[in-house]
PDB file of N, CA and C in Angstrom:
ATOM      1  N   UNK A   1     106.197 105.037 126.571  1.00  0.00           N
ATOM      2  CA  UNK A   1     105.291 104.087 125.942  1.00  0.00           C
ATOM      3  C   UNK A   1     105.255 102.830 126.812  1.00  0.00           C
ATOM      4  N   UNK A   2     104.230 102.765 127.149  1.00  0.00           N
ATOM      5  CA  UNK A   2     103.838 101.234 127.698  1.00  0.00           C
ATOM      6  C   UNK A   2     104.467  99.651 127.172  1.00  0.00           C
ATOM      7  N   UNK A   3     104.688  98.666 127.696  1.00  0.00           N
ATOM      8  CA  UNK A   3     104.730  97.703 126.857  1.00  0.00           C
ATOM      9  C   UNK A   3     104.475  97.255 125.694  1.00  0.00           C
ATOM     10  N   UNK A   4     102.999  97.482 126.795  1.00  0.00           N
ATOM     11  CA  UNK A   4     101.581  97.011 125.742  1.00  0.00           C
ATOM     12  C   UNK A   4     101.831  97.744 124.144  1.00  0.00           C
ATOM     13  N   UNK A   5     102.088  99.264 124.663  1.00  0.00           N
ATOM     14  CA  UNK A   5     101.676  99.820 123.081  1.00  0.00           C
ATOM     15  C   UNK A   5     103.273  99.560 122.861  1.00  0.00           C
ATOM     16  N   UNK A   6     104.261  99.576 122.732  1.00  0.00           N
ATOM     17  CA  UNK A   6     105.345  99.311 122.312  1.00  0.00           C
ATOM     18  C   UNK A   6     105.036  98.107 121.229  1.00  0.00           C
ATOM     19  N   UNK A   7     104.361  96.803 122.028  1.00  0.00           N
ATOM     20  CA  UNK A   7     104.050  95.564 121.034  1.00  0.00           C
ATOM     21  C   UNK A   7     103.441  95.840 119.923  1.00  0.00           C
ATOM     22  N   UNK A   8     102.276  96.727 120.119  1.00  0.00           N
ATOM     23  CA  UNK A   8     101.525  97.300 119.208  1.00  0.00           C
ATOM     24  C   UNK A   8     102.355  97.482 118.226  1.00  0.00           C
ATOM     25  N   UNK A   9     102.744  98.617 118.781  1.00  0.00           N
ATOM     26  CA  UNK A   9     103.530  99.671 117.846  1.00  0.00           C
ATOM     27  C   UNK A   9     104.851  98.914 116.978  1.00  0.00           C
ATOM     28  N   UNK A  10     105.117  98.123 117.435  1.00  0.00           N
ATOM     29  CA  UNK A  10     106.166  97.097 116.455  1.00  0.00           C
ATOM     30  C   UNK A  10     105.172  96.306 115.663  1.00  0.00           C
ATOM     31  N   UNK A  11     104.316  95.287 116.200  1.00  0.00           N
ATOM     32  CA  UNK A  11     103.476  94.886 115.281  1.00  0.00           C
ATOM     33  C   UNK A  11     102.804  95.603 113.947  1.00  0.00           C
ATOM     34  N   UNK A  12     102.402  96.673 113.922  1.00  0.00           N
ATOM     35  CA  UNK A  12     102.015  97.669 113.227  1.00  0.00           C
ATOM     36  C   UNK A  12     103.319  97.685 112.461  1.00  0.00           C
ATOM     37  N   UNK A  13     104.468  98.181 112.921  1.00  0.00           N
ATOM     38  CA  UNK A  13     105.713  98.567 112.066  1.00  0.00           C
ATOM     39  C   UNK A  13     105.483  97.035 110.913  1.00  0.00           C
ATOM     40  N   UNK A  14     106.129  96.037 111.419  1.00  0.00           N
ATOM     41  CA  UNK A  14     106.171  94.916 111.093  1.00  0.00           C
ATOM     42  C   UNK A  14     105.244  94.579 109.985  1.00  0.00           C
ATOM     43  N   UNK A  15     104.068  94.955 110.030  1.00  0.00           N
ATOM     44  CA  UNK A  15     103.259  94.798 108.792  1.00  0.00           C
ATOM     45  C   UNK A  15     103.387  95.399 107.712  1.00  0.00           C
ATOM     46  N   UNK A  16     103.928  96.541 108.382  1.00  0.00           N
ATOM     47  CA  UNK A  16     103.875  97.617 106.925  1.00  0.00           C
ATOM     48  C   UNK A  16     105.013  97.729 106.884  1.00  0.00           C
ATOM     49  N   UNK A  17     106.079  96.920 106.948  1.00  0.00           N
ATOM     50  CA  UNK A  17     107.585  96.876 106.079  1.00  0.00           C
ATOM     51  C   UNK A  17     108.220  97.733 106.910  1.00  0.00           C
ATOM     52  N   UNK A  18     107.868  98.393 108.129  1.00  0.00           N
ATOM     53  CA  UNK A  18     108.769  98.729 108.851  1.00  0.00           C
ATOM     54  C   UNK A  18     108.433 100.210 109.296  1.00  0.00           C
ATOM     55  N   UNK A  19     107.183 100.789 108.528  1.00  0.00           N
ATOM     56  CA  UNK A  19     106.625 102.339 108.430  1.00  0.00           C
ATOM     57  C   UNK A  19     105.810 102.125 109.148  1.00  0.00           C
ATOM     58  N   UNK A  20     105.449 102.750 109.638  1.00  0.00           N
ATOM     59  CA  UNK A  20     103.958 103.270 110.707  1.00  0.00           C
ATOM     60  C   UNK A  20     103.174 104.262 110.044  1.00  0.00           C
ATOM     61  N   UNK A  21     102.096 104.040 110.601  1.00  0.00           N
ATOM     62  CA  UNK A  21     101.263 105.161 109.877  1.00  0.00           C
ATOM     63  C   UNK A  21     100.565 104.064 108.286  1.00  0.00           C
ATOM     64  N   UNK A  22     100.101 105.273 107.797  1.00  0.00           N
ATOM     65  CA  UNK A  22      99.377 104.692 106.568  1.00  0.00           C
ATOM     66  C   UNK A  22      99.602 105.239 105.328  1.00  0.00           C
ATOM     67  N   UNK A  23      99.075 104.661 104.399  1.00  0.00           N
ATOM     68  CA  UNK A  23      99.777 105.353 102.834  1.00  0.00           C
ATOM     69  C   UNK A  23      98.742 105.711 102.357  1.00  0.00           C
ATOM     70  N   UNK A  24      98.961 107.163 102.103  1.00  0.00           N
ATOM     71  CA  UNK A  24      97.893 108.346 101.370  1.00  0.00           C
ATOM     72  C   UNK A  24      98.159 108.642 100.347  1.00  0.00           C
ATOM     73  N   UNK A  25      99.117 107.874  99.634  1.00  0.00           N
ATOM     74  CA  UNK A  25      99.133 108.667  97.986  1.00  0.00           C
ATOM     75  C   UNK A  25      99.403 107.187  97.404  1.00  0.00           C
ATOM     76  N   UNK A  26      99.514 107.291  96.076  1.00  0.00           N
ATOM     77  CA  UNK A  26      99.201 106.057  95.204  1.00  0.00           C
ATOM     78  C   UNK A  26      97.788 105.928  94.875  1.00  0.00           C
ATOM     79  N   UNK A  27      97.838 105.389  93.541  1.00  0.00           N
ATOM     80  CA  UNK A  27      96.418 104.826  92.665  1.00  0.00           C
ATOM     81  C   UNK A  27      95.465 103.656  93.379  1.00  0.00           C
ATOM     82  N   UNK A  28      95.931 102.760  94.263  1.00  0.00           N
ATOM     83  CA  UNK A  28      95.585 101.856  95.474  1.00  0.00           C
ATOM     84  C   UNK A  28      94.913 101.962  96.507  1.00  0.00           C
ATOM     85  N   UNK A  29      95.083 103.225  96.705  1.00  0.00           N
ATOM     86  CA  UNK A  29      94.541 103.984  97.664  1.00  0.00           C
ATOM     87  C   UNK A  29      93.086 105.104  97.684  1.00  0.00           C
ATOM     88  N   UNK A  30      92.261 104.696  98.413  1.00  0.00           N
ATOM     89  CA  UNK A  30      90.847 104.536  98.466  1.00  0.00           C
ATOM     90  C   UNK A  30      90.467 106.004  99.476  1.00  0.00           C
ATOM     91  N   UNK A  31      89.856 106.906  98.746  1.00  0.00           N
ATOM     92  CA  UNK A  31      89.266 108.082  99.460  1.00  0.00           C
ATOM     93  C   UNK A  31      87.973 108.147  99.287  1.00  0.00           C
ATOM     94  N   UNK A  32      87.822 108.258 100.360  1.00  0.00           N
ATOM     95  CA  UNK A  32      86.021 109.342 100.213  1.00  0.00           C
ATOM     96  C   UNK A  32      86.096 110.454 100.324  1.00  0.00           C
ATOM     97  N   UNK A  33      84.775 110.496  99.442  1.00  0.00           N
ATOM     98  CA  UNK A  33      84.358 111.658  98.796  1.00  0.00           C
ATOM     99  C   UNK A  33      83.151 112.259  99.831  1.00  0.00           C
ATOM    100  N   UNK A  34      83.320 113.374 100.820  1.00  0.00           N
ATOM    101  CA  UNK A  34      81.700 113.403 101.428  1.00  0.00           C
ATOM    102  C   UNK A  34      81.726 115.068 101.652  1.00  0.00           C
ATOM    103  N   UNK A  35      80.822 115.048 101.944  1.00  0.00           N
ATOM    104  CA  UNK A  35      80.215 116.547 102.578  1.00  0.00           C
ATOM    105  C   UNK A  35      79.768 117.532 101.991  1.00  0.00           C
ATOM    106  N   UNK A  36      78.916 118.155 102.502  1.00  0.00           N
ATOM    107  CA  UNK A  36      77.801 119.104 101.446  1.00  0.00           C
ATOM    108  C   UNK A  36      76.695 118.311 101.220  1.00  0.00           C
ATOM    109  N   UNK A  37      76.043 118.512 100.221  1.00  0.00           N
ATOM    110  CA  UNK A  37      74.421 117.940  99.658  1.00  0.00           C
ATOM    111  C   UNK A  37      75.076 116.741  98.904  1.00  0.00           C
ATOM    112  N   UNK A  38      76.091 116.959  98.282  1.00  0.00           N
ATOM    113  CA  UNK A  38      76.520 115.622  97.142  1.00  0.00           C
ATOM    114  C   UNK A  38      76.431 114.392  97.565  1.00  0.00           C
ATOM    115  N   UNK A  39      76.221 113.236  97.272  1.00  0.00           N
ATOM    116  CA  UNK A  39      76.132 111.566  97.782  1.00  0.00           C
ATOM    117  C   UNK A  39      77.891 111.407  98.466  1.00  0.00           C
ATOM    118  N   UNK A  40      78.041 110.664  99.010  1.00  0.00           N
ATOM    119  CA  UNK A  40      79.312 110.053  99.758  1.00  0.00           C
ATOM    120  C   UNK A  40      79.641 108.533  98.618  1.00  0.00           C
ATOM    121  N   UNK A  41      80.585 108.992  97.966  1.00  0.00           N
ATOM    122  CA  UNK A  41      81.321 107.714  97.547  1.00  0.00           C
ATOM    123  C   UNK A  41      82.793 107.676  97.648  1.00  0.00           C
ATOM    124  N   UNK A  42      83.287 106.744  97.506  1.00  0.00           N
ATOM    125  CA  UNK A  42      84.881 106.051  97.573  1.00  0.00           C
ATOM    126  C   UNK A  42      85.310 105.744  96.463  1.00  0.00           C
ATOM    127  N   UNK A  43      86.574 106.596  96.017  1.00  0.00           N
ATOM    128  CA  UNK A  43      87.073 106.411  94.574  1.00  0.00           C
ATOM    129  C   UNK A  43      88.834 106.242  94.553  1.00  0.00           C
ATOM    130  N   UNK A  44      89.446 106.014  94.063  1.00  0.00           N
ATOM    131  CA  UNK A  44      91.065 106.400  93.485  1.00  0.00           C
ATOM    132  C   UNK A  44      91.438 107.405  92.612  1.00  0.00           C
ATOM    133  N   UNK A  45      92.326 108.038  92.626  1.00  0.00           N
ATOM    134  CA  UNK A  45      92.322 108.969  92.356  1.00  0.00           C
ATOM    135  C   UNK A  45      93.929 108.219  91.249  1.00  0.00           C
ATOM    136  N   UNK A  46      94.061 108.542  89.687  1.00  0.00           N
ATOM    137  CA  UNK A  46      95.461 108.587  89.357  1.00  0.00           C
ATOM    138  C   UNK A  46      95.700 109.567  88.428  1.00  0.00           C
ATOM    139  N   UNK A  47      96.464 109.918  88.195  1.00  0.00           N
ATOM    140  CA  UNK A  47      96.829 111.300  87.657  1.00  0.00           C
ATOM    141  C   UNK A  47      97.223 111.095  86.168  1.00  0.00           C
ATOM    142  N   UNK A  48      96.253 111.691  85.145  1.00  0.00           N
ATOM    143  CA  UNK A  48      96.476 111.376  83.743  1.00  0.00           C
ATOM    144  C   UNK A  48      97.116 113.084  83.055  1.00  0.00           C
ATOM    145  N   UNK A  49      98.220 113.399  82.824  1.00  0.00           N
ATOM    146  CA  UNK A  49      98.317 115.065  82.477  1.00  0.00           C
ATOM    147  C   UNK A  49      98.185 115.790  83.588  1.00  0.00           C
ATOM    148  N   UNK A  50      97.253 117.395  83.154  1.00  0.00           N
ATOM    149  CA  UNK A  50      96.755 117.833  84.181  1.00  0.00           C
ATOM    150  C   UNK A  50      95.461 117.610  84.552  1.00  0.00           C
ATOM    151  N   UNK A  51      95.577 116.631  84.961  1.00  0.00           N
ATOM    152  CA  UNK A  51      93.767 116.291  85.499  1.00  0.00           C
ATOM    153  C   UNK A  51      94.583 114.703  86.577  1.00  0.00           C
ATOM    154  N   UNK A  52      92.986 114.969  87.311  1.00  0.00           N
ATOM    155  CA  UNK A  52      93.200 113.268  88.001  1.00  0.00           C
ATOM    156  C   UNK A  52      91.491 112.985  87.697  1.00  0.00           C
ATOM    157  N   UNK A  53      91.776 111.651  87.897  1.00  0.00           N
ATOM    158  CA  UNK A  53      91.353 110.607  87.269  1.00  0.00           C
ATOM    159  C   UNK A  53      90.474 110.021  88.171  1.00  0.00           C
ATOM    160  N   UNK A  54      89.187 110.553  88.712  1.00  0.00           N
ATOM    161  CA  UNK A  54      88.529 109.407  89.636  1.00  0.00           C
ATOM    162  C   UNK A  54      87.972 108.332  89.194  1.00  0.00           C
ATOM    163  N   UNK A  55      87.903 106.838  90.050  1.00  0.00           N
ATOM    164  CA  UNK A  55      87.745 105.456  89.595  1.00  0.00           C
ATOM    165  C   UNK A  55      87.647 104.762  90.583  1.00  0.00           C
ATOM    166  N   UNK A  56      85.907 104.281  90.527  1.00  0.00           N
ATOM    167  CA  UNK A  56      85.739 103.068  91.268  1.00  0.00           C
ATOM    168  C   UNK A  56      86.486 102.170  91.540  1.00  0.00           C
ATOM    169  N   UNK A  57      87.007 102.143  93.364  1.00  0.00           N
ATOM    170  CA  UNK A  57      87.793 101.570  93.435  1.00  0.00           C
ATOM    171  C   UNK A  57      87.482  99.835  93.500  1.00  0.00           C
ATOM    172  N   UNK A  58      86.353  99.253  93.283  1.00  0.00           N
ATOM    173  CA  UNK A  58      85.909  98.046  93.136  1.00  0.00           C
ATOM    174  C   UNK A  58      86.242  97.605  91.606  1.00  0.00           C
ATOM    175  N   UNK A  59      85.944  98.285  90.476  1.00  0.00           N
ATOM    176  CA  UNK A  59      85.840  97.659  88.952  1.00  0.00           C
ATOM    177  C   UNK A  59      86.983  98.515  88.364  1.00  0.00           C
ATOM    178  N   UNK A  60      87.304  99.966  88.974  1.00  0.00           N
ATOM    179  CA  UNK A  60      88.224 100.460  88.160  1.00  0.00           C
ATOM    180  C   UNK A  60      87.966 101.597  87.264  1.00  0.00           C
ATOM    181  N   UNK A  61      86.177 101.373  86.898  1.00  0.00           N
ATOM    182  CA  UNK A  61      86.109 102.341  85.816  1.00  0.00           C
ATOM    183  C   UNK A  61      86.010 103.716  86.140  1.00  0.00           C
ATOM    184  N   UNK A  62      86.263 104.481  85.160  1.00  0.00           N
ATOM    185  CA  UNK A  62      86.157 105.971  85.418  1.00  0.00           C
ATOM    186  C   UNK A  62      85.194 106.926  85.275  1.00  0.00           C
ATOM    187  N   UNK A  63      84.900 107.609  87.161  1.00  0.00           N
ATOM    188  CA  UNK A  63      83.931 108.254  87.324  1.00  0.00           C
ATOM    189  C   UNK A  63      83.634 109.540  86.694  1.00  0.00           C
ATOM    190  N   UNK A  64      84.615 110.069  86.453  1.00  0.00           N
ATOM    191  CA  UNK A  64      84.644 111.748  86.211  1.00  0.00           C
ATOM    192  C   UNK A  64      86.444 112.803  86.151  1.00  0.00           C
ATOM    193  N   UNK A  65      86.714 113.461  85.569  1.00  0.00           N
ATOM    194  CA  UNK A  65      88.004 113.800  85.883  1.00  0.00           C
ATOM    195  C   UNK A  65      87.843 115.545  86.494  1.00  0.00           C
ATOM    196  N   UNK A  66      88.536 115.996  87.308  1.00  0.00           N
ATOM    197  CA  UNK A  66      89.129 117.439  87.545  1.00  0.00           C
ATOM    198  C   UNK A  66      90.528 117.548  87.599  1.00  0.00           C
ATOM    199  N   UNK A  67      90.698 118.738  87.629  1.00  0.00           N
ATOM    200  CA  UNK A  67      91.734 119.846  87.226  1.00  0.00           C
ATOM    201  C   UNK A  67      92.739 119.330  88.463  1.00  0.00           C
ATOM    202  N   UNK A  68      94.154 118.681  87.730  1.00  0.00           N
ATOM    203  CA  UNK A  68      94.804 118.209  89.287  1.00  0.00           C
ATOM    204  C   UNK A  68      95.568 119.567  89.518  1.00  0.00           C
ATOM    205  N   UNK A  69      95.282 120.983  89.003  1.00  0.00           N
ATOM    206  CA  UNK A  69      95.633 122.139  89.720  1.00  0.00           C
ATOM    207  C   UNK A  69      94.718 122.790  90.659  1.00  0.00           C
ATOM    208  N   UNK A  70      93.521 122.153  90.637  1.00  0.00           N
ATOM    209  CA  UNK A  70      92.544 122.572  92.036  1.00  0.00           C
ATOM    210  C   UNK A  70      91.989 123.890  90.791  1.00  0.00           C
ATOM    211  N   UNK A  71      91.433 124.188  89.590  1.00  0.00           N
ATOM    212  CA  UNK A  71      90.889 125.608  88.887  1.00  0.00           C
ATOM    213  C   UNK A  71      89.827 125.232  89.520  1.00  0.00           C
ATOM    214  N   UNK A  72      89.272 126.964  89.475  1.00  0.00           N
ATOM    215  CA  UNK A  72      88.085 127.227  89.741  1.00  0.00           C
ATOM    216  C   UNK A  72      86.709 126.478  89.119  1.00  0.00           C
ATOM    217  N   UNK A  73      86.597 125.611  88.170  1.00  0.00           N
ATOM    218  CA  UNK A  73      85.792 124.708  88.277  1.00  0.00           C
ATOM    219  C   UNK A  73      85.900 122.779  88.681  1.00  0.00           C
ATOM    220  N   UNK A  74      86.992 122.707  89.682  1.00  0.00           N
ATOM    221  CA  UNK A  74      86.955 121.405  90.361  1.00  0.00           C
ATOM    222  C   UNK A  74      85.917 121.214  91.254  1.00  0.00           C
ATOM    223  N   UNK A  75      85.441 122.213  92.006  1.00  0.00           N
ATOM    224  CA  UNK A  75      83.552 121.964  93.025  1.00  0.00           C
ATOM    225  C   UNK A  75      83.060 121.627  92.409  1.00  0.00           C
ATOM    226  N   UNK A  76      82.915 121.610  90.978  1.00  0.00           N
ATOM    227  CA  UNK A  76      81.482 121.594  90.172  1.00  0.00           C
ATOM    228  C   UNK A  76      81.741 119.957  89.375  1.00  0.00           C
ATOM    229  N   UNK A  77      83.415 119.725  89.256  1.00  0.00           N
ATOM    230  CA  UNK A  77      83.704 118.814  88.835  1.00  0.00           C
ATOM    231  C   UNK A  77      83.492 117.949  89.992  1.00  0.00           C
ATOM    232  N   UNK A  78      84.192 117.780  90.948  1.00  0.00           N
ATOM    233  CA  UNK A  78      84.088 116.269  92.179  1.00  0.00           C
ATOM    234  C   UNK A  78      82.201 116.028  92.528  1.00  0.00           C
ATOM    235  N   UNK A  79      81.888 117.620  92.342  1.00  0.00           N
ATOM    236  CA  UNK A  79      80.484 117.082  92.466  1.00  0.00           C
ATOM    237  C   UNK A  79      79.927 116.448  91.441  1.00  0.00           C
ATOM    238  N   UNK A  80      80.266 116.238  89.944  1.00  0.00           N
ATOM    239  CA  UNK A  80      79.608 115.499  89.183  1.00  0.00           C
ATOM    240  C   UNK A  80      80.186 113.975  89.390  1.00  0.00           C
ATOM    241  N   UNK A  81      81.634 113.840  89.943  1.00  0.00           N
ATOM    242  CA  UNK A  81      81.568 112.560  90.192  1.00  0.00           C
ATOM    243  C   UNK A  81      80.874 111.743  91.315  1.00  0.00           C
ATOM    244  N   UNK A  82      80.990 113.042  92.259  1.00  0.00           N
ATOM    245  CA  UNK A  82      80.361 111.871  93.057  1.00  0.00           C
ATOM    246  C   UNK A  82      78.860 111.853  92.768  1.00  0.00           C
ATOM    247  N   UNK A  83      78.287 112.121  91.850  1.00  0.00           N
ATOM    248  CA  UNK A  83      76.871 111.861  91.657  1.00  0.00           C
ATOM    249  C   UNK A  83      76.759 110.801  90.557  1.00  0.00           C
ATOM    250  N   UNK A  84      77.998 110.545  89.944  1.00  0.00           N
ATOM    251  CA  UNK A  84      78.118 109.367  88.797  1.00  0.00           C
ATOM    252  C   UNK A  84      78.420 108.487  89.570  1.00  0.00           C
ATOM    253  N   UNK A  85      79.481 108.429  90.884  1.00  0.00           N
ATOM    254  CA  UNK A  85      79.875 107.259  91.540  1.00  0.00           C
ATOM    255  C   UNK A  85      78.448 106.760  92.595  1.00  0.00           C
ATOM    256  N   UNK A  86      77.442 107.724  93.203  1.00  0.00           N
ATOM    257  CA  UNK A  86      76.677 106.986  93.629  1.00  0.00           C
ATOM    258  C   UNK A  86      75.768 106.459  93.038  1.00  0.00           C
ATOM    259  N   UNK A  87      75.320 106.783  91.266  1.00  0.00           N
ATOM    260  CA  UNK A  87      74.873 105.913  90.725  1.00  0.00           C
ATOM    261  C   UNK A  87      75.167 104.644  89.728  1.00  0.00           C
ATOM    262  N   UNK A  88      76.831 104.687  89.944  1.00  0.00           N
ATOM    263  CA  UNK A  88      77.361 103.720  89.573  1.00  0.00           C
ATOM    264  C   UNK A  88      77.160 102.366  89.612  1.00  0.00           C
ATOM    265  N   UNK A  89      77.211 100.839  89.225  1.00  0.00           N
ATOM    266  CA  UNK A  89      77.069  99.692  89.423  1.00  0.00           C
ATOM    267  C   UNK A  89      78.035  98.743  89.048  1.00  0.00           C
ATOM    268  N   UNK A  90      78.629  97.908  89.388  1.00  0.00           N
ATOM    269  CA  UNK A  90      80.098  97.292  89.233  1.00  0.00           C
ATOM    270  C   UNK A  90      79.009  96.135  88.203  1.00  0.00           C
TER     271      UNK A  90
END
């Protein structure tokens, strides 16, 4: 590793408490939704039972829920959210 990225690469540590990389799980944490015909939106995901919980990650409210075991009707579910989240309005 170079200097250069060495500095980086501590700076980076340094921000994030000492981890590198980025944090993919938690309710905080902001995914998109894309591909196929469906609209592209950005939601949170938190886990209520067996289901999760999608929610505008701007206001909070809740877009739509699926099966947090992945059943055979979660396609049909993420696609109704993301068609509630792109017509959503904060």
């Amino acid at each position: 590793m170079s200097p250069a990225e060495q500095r980086l690469h501590d700076q980076i540590a340094a921000a994030n408490g000492g981890l590198i990389g980025f944090q993919h799980e938690g309710e905080h944490v902001v995914r998109w939704l894309a591909g196929g015909l469906a609209p592209e939106i950005r939601v949170t995901f938190r886990r209520q039972g067996d289901q999760t919980v999608a929610c505008c990650p701007q206001c909070g409210q809740e877009l739509g829920r699926f099966d947090a075991n992945y059943g055979p009707a979660t396609g049909d579910q993420i696609g109704e959210i993301r068609y509630a989240g792109a017509n959503h309005r904060c």
